[in-house]
Protein backbone atom coordinates (compact mmCIF):
# COMPACT_ATOMS: atom_id res chain seq x y z
CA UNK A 1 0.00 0.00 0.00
CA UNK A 2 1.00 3.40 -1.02
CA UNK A 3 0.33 6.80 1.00
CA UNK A 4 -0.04 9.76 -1.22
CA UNK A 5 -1.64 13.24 -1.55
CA UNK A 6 -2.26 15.04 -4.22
CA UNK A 7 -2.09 18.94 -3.40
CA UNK A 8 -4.68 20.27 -5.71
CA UNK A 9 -8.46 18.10 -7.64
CA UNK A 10 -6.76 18.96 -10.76
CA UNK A 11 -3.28 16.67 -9.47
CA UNK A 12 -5.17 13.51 -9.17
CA UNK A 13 -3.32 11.65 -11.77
CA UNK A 14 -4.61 8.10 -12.14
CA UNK A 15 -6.72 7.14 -9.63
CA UNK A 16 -8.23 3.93 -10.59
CA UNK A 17 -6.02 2.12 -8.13
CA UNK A 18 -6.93 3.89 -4.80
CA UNK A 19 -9.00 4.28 -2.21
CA UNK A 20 -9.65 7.86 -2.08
CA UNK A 21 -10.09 10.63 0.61
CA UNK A 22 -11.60 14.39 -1.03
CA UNK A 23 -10.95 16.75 1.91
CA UNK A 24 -12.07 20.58 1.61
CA UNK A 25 -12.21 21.79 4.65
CA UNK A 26 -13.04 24.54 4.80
CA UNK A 27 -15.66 24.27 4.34
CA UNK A 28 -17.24 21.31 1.73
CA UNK A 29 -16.20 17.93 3.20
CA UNK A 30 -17.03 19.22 6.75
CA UNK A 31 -20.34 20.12 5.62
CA UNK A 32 -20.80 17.34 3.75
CA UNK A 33 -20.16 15.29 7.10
CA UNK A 34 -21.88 17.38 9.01
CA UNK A 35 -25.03 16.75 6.67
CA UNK A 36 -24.67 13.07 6.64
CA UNK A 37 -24.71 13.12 10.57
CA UNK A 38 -28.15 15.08 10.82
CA UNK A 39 -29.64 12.73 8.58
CA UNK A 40 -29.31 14.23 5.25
CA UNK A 41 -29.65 11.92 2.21
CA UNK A 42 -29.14 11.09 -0.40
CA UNK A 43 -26.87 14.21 -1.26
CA UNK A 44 -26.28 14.67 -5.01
CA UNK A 45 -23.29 16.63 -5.92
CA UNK A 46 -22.64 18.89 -8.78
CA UNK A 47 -20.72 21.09 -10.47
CA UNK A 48 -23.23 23.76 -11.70
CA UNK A 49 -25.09 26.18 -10.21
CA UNK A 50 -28.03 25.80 -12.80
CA UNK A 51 -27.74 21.87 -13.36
CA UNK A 52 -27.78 22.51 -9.03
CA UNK A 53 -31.45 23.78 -9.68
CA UNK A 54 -32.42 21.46 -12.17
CA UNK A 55 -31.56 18.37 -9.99
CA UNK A 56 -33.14 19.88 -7.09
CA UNK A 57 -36.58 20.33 -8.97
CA UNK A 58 -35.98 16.66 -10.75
CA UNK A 59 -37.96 14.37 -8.33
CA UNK A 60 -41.44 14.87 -6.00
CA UNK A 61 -40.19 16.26 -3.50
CA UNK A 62 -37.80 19.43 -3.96
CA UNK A 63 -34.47 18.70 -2.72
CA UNK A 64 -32.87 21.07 -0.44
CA UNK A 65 -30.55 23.24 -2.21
CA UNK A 66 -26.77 23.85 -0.15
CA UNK A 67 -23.76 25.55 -1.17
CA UNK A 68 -21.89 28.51 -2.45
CA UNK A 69 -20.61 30.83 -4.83
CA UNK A 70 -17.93 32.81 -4.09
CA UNK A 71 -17.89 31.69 -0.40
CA UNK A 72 -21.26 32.88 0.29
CA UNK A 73 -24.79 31.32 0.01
CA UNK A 74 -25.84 30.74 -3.59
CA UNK A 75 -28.95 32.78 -5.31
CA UNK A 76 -31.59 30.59 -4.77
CA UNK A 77 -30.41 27.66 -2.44
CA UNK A 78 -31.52 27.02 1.07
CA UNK A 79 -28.27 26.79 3.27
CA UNK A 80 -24.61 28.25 2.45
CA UNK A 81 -22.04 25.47 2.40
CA UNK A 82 -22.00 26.13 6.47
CA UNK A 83 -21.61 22.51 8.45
CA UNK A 84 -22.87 25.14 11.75
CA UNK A 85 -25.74 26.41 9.85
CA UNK A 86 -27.06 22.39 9.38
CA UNK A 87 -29.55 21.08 11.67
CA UNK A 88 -31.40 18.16 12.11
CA UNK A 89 -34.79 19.53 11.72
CA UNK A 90 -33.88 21.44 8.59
CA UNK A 91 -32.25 18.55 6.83
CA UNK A 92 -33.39 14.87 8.41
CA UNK A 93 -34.98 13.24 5.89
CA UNK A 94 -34.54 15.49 2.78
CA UNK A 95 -32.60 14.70 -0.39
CA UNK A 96 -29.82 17.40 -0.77
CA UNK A 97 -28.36 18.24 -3.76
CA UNK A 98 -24.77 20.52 -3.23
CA UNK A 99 -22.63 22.59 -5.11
CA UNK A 100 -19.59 24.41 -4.04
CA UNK A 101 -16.49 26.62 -5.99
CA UNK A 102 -14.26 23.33 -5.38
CA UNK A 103 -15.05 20.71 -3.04
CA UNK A 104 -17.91 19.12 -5.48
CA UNK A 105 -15.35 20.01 -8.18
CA UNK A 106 -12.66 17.46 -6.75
CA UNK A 107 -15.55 14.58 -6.56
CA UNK A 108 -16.49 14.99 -9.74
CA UNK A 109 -13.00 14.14 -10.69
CA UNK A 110 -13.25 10.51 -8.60
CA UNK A 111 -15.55 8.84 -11.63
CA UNK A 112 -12.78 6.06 -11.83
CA UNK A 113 -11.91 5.54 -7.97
CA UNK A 114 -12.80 1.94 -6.63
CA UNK A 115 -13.75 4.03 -3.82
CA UNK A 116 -14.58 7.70 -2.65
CA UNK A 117 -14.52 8.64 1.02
CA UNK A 118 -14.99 12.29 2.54
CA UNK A 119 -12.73 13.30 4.86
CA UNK A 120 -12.10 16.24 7.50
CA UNK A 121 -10.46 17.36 10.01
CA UNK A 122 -13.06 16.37 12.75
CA UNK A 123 -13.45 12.81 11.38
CA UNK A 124 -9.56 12.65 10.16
CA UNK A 125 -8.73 9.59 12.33
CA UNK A 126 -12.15 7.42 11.72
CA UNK A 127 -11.94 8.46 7.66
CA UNK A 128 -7.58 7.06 7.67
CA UNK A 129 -8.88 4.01 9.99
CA UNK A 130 -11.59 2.87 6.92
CA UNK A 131 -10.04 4.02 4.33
CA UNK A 132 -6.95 2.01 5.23
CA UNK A 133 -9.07 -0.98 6.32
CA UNK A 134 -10.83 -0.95 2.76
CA UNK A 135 -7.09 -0.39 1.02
CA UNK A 136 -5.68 -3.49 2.72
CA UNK A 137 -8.76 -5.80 2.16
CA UNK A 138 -9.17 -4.58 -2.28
CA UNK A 139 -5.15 -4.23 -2.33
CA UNK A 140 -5.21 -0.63 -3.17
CA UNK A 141 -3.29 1.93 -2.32
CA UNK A 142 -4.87 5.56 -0.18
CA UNK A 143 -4.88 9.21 -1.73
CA UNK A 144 -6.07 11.92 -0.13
CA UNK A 145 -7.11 14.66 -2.67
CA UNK A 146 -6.94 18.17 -1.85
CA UNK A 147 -10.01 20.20 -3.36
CA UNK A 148 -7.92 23.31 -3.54
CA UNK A 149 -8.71 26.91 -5.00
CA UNK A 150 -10.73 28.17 -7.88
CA UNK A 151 -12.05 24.82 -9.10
CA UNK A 152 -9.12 22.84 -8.10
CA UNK A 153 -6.66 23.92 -10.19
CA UNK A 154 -4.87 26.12 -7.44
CA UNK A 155 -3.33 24.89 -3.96
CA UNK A 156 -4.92 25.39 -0.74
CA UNK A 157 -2.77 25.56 2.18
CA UNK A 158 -5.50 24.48 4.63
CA UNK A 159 -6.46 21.29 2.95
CA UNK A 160 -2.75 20.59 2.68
CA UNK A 161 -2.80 21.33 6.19
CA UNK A 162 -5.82 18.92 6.86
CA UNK A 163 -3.73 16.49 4.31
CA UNK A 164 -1.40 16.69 6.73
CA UNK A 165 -3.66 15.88 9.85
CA UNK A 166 -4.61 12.54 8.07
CA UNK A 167 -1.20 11.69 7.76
CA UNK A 168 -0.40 12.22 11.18
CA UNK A 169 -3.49 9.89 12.34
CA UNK A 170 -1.56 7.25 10.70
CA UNK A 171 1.80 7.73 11.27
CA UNK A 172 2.17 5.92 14.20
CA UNK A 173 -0.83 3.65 14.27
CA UNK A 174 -0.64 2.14 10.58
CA UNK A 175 3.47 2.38 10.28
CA UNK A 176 6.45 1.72 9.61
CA UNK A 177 6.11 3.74 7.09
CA UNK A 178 8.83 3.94 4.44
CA UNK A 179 9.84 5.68 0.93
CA UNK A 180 9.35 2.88 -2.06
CA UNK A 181 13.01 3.73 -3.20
CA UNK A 182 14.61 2.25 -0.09
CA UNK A 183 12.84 -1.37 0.77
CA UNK A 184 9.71 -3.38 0.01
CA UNK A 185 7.36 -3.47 2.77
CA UNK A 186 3.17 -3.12 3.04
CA UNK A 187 3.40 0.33 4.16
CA UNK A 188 5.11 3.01 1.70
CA UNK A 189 4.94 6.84 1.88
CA UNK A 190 4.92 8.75 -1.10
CA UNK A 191 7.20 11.81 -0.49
CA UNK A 192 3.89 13.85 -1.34
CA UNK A 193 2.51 12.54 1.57
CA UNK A 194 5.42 13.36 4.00
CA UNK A 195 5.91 16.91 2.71
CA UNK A 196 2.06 17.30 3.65
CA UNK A 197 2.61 15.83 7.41
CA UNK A 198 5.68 18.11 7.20
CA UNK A 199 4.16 21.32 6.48
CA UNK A 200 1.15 19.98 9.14
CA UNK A 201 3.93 19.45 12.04
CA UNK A 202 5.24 23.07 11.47
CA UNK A 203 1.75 24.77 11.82
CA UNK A 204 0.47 22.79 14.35
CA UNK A 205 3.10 21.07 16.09
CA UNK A 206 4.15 17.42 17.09
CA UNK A 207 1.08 16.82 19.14
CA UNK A 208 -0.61 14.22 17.31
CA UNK A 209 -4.40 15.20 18.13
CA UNK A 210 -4.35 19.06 18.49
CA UNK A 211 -6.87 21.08 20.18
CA UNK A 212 -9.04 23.37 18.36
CA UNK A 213 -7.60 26.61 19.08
CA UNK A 214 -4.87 25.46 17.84
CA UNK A 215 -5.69 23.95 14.91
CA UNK A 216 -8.00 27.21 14.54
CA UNK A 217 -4.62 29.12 14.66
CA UNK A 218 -3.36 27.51 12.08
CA UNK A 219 -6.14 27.47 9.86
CA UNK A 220 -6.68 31.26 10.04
CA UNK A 221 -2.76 31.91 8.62
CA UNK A 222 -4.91 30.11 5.20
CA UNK A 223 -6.96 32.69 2.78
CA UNK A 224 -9.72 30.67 2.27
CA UNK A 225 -10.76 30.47 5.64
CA UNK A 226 -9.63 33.78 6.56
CA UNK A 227 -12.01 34.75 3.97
CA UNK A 228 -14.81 32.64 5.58
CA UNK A 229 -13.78 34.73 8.95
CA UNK A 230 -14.54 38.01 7.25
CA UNK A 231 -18.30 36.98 6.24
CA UNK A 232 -19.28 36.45 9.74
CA UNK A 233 -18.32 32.54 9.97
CA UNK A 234 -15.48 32.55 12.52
CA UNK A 235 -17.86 29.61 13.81
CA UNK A 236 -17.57 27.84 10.63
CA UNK A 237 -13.70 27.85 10.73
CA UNK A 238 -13.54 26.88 14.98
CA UNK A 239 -15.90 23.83 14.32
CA UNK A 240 -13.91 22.54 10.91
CA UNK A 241 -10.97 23.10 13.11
CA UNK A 242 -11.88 20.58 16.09
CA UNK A 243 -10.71 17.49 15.80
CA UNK A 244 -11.81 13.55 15.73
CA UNK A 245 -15.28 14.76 16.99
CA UNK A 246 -16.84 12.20 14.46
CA UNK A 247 -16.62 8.47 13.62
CA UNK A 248 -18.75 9.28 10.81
CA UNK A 249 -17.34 7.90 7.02
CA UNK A 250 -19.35 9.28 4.38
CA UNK A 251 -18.87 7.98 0.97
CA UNK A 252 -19.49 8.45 -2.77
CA UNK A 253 -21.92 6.10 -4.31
CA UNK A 254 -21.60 6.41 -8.41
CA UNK A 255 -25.06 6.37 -10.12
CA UNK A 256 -25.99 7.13 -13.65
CA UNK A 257 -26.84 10.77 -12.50
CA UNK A 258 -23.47 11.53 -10.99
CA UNK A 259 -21.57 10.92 -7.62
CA UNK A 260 -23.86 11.05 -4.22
CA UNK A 261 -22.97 11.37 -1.29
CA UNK A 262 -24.28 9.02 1.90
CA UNK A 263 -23.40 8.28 5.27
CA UNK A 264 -21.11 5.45 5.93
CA UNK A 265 -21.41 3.28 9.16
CA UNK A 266 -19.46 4.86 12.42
CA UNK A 267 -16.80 3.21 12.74
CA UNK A 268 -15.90 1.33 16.79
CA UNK A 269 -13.09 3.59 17.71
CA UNK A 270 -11.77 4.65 21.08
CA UNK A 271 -12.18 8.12 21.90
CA UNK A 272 -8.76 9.97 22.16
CA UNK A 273 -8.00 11.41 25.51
CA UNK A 274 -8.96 14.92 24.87
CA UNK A 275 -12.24 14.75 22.34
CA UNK A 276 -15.45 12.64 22.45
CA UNK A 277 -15.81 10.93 19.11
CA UNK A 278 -19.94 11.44 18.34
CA UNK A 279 -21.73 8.62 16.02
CA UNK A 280 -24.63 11.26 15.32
């Protein structure tokens, strides 16, 4: 098995032979999380804002409309890509359809993956844990894809950041990890990978599960979610910020209509010392 990220949706490459993790976290894949936890589903994703309305008009019952252009609600939908903003009573129940600038962007460019998985920083260890599981059982090997800036062609430095989280809730738990240049071995690092837990450790620091002001520190050195400070959603940031508070999976099921989203079954993991993993 090989450990890789790929920095931007548009750096993908070939990814026919991995399982695959799409993290934009600020704010997309948290929301998208968030979503499947309050009982959200099926949520289609697209890349349009009118094939958005289309969709959402398509069956009997309206789907919900969520997402964003330009980091702020879209004309027309019901809820701004905001995971804070999603409730239970607004969404149980109801088919979704999303769009977002990037984060729908990057799973529209996982048509050929064996397997799709969204991942975030409050769900980083459960999302490594199965998406490692499902590697070693189909003989795959993992990518996590950043969603990046301005439709995934540019990099993001808090998904490599995030990147770089998922990493580190491996490291020690899935190693030895080594380069594929110096030995064979079932665990190998892709240099990708390590300059992403690199660039994590000197943001955040060696502690491998941060707190969230910390990790809220960190984050708010990136533009994109400084931007999502200035509209009013320093909230959004602190919660995508807090980590391993879910042992939630969701993953992409393909159908003839495009990729949708649904929730994946919590995985059994113990709680870290200093969060509360919640199976909402």
């Amino acid at each position: 098995m090989r450990l890789r990220v790929a920095p931007t949706a548009s750096s993908i490459g070939d990814c026919r032979g991995s399982v695959c993790i799409v993290v934009d976290v600020v704010r997309a894949s948290t929301t998208l999380l968030t979503l499947c936890e309050r009982g959200a589903g099926p949520i289609r994703v697209v890349t349009d804002l009118d094939e958005a309305h289309r969709v959402a008009r398509a069956g009997n019952d309206r789907a919900l409309l969520v997402g964003e252009q330009g980091g702020i609600i879209a004309p027309g939908f019901d809820l701004d890509n905001s995971p804070t903003a999603v409730t239970a009573a607004s969404v149980a129940g109801r088919g979704v359809v999303m769009r977002t600038s990037n984060g729908t962007v990057a799973l529209a460019h996982l048509a050929a993956a064996p397997l799709a998985l969204i991942g975030c920083i409050r769900n980083g260890a459960a999302v490594m844990e199965r998406a490692i599981t499902e590697a070693t059982a189909r003989n795959l090997d993992v990518l996590v894809v950043c969603a990046g800036q301005e439709h995934g062609t540019v990099f993001a430095l808090d998904d490599i950041l995030a990147a770089g989280f998922l990493v580190a809730s491996t490291w020690e738990t899935h190693g030895p990890w080594v380069f594929p240049d110096q030995q064979e071995t079932a665990r190998m690092i892709d240099e990708s990978a390590l300059a992403a837990l690199t660039l994590y450790r000197s943001f955040v620091g060696e502690i491998p599960t941060p707190d969230a002001e910390t990790f809220l520190h960190a984050l708010l050195q990136c533009a994109g979610p400084r931007f999502i400070a200035t509209t009013g959603r320093l909230d959004d940031v602190r919660y995508c910020a807090t980590p391993n508070q879910s042992a939630v999976v969701p993953r992409v099921q393909p159908t003839p209509d495009g990729p949708t989203v649904v929730s994946g079954q919590p995985l059994p993991l113990a709680a870290p010392a200093d969060a509360t993993l919640s199976t909402a």
